[in-house]
C-alpha atoms as a PDB file:
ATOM      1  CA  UNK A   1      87.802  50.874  30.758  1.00  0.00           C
ATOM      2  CA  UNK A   2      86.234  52.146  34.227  1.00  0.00           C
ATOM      3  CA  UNK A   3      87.944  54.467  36.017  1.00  0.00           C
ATOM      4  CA  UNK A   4      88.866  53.779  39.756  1.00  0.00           C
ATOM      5  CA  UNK A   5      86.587  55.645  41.886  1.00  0.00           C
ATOM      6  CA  UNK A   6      88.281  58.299  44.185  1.00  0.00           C
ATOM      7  CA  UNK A   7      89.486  57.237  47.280  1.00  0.00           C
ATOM      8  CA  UNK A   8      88.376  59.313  50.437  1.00  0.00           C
ATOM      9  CA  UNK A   9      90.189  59.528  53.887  1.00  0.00           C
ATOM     10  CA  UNK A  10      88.239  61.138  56.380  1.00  0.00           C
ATOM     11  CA  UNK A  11      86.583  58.344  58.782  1.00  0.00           C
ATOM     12  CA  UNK A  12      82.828  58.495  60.393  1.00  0.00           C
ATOM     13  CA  UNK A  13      84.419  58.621  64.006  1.00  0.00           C
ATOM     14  CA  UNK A  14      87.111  61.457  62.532  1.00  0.00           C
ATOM     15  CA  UNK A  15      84.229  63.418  60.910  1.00  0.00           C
ATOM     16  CA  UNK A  16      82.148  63.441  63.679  1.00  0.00           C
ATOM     17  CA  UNK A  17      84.474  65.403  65.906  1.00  0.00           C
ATOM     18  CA  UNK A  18      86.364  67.719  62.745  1.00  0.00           C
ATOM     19  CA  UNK A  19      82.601  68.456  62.108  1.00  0.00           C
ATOM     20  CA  UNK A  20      82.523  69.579  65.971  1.00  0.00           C
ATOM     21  CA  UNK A  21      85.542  71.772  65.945  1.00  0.00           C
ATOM     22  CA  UNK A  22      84.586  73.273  62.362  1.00  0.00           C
ATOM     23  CA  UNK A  23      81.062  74.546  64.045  1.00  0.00           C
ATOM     24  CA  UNK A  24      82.963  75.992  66.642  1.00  0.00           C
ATOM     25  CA  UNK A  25      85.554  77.872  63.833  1.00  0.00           C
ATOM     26  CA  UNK A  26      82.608  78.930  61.350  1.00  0.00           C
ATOM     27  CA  UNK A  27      81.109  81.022  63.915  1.00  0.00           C
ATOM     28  CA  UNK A  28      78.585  81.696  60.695  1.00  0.00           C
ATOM     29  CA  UNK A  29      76.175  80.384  58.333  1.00  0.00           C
ATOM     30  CA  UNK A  30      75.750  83.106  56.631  1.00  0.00           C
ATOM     31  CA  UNK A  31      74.481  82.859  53.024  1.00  0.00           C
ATOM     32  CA  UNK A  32      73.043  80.553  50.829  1.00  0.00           C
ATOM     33  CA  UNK A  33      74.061  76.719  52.240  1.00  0.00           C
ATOM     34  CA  UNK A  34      76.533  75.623  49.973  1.00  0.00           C
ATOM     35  CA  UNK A  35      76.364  73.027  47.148  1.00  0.00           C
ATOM     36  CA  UNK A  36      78.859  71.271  48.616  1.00  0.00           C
ATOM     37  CA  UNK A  37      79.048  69.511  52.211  1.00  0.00           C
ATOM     38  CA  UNK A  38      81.752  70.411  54.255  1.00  0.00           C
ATOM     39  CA  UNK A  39      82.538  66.863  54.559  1.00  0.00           C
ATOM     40  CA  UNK A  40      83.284  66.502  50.698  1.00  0.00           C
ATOM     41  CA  UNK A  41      84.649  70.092  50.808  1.00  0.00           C
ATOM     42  CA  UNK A  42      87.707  68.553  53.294  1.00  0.00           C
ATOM     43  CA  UNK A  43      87.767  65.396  51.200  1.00  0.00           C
ATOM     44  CA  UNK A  44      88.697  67.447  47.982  1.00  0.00           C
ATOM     45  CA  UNK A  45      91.117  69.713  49.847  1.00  0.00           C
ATOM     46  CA  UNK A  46      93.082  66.392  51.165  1.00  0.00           C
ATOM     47  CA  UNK A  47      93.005  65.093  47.304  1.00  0.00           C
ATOM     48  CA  UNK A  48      94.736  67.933  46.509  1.00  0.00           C
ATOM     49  CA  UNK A  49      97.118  67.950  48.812  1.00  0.00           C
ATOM     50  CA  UNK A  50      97.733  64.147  48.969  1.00  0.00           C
ATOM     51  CA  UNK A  51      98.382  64.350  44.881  1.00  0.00           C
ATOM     52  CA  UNK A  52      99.370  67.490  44.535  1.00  0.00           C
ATOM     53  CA  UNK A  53      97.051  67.938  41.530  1.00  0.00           C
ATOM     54  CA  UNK A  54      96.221  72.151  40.332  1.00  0.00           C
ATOM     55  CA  UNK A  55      93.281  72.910  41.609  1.00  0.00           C
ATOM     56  CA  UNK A  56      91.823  72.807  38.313  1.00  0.00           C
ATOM     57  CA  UNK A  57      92.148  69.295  37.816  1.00  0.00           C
ATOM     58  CA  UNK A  58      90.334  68.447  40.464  1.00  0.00           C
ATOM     59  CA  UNK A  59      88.149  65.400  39.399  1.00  0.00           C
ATOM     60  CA  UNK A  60      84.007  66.402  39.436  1.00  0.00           C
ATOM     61  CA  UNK A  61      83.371  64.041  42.217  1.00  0.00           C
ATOM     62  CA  UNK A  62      85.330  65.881  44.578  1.00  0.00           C
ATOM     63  CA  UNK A  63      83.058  69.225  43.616  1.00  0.00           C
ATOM     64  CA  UNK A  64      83.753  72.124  40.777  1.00  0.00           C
ATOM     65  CA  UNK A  65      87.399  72.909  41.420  1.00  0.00           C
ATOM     66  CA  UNK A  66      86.314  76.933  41.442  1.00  0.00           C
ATOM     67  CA  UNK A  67      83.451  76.485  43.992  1.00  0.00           C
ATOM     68  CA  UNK A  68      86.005  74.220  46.264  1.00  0.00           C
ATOM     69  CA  UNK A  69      88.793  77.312  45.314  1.00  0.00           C
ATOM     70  CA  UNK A  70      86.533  80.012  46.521  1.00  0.00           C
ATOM     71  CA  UNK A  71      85.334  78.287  49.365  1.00  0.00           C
ATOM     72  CA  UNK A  72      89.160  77.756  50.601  1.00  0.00           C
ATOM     73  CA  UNK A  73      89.635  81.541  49.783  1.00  0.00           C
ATOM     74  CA  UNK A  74      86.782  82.866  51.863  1.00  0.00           C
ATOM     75  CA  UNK A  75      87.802  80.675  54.726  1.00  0.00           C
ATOM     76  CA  UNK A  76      91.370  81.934  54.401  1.00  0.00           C
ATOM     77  CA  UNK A  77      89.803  85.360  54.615  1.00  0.00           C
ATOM     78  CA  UNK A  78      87.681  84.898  57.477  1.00  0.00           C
ATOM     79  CA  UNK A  79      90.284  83.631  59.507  1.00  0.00           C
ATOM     80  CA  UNK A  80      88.593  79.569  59.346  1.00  0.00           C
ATOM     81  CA  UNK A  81      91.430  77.922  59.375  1.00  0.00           C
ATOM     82  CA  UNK A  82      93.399  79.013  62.047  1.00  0.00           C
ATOM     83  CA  UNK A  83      90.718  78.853  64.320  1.00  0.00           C
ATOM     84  CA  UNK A  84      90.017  75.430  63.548  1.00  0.00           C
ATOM     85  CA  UNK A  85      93.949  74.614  63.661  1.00  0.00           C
ATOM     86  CA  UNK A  86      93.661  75.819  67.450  1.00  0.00           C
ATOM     87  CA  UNK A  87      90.815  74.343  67.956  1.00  0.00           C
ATOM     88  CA  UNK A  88      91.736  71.087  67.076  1.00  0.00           C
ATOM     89  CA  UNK A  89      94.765  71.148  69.401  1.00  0.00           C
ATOM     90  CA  UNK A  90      92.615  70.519  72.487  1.00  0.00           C
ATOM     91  CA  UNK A  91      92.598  66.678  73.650  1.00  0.00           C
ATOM     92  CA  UNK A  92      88.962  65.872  72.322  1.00  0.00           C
ATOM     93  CA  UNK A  93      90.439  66.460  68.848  1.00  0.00           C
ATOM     94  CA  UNK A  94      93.407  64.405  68.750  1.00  0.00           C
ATOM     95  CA  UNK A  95      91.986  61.748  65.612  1.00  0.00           C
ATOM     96  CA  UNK A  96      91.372  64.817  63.696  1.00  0.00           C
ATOM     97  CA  UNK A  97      94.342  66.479  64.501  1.00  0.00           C
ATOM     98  CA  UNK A  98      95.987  63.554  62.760  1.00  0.00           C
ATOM     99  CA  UNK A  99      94.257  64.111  59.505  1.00  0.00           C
ATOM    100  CA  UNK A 100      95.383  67.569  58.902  1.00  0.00           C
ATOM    101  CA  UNK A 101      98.849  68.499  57.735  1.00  0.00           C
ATOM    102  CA  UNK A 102     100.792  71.733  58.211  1.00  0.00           C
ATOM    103  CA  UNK A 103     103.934  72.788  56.250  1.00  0.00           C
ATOM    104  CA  UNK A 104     106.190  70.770  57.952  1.00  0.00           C
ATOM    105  CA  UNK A 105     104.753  67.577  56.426  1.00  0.00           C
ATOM    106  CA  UNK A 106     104.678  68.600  52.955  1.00  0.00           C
ATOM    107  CA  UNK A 107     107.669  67.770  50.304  1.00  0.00           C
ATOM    108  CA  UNK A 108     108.935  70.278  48.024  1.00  0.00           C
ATOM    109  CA  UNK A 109     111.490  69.686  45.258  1.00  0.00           C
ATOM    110  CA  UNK A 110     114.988  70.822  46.747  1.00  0.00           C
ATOM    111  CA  UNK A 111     114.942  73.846  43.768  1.00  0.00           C
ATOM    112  CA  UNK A 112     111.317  75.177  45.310  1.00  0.00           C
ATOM    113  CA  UNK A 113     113.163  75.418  48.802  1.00  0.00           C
ATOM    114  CA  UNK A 114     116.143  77.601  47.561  1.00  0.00           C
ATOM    115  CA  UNK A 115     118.857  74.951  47.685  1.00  0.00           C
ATOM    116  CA  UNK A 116     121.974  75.871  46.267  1.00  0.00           C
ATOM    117  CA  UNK A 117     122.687  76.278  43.093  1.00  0.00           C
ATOM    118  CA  UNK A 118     125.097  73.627  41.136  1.00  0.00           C
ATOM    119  CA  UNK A 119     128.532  75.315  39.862  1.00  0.00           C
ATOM    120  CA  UNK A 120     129.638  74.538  36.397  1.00  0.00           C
ATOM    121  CA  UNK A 121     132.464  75.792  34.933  1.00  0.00           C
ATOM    122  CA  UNK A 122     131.580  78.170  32.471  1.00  0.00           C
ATOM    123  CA  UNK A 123     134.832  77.397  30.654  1.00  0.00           C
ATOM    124  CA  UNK A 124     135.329  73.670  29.994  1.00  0.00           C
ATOM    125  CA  UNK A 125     139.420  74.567  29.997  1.00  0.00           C
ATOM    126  CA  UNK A 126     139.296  76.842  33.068  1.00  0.00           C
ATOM    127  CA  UNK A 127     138.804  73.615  34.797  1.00  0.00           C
ATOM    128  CA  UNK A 128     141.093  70.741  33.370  1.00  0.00           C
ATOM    129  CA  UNK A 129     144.880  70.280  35.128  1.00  0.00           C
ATOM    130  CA  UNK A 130     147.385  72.542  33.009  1.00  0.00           C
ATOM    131  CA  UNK A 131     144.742  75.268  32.148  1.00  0.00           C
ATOM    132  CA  UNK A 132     144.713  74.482  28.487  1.00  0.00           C
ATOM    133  CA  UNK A 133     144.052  77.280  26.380  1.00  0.00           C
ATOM    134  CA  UNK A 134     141.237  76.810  23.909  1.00  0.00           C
ATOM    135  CA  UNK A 135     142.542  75.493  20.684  1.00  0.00           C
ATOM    136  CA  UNK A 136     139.921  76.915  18.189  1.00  0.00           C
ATOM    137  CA  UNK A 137     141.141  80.281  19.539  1.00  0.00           C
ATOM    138  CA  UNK A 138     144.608  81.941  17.884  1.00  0.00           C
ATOM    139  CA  UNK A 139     147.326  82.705  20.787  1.00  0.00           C
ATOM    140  CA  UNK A 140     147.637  85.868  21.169  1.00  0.00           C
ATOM    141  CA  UNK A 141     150.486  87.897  18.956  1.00  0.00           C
ATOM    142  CA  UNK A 142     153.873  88.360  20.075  1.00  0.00           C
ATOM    143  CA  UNK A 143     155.184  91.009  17.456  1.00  0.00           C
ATOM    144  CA  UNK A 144     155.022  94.411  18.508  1.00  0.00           C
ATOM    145  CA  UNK A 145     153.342  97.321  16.443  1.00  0.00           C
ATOM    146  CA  UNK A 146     156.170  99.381  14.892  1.00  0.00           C
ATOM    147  CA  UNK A 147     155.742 103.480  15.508  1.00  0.00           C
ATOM    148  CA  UNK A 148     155.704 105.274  12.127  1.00  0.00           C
ATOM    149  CA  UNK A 149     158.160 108.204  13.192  1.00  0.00           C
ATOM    150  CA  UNK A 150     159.812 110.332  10.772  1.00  0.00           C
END
């Protein structure tokens, strides 16, 4: 049984001009050049986010999931991202623009966005026409206490 290799999204012609606007947004090569090609490194992060896999089951052709983890951190960090997002909001961008998501595009369940909360009866009688009393329950008694006075 072979396993289906992993499907990437990011195009040649796409690539060529996110690779443009992520030059711009790195500012730095600072370091030791990375294991992993920032081509591959945008491929995982759009695996994850297409499939909504944990980062630790990210398969090993997309790169170690802690080395792709880190990298996203650092970027965060640095301020990466949202220098690329505004880069990639001029004209010359627009194909890559299209590749990227925001928050606006991805699903949650309805509980993970704080819809409301379904009310149940806590009382299966308190409910039903009548307002039955329970019947495993003895009604309350009627007789009063007699006072012991002398």
């Amino acid at each position: 049984m072979s396993e289906e290799p992993i499907r990437k999204i990011i195009t040649d012609a796409i690539w060529k001009k996110l690779e443009a606007a992520l030059a711009v947004a790195k500012h730095s090569a600072a370091g030791a050049p990375p294991q992993l090609s920032d081509r591959d490194f945008f491929e995982a992060l759009l695996y994850l986010n297409r499939t909504g896999t944990p980062w630790r089951d990210l398969p090993k052709e997309l790169g170690a999931w802690d080395v792709v983890y880190m990298r996203f951190r650092r970027w965060t960090e640095r301020g990466v991202w949202q220098r690329l997002w505004q880069d990639l909001q001029a004209a010359p961008f627009a194909d890559a623009r299209d590749l990227l998501l925001d928050s606006t595009t991805v699903r949650a369940h309805p509980h993970a966005a704080g819809a409301p909360k379904k009310r149940v009866a806590t009382k299966l009688w308190g409910g039903l026409p009548g307002d039955l009393a329970p019947r495993s329950t003895q009604p309350p008694s009627t007789k009063t206490a007699r006072s012991h006075s002398t």
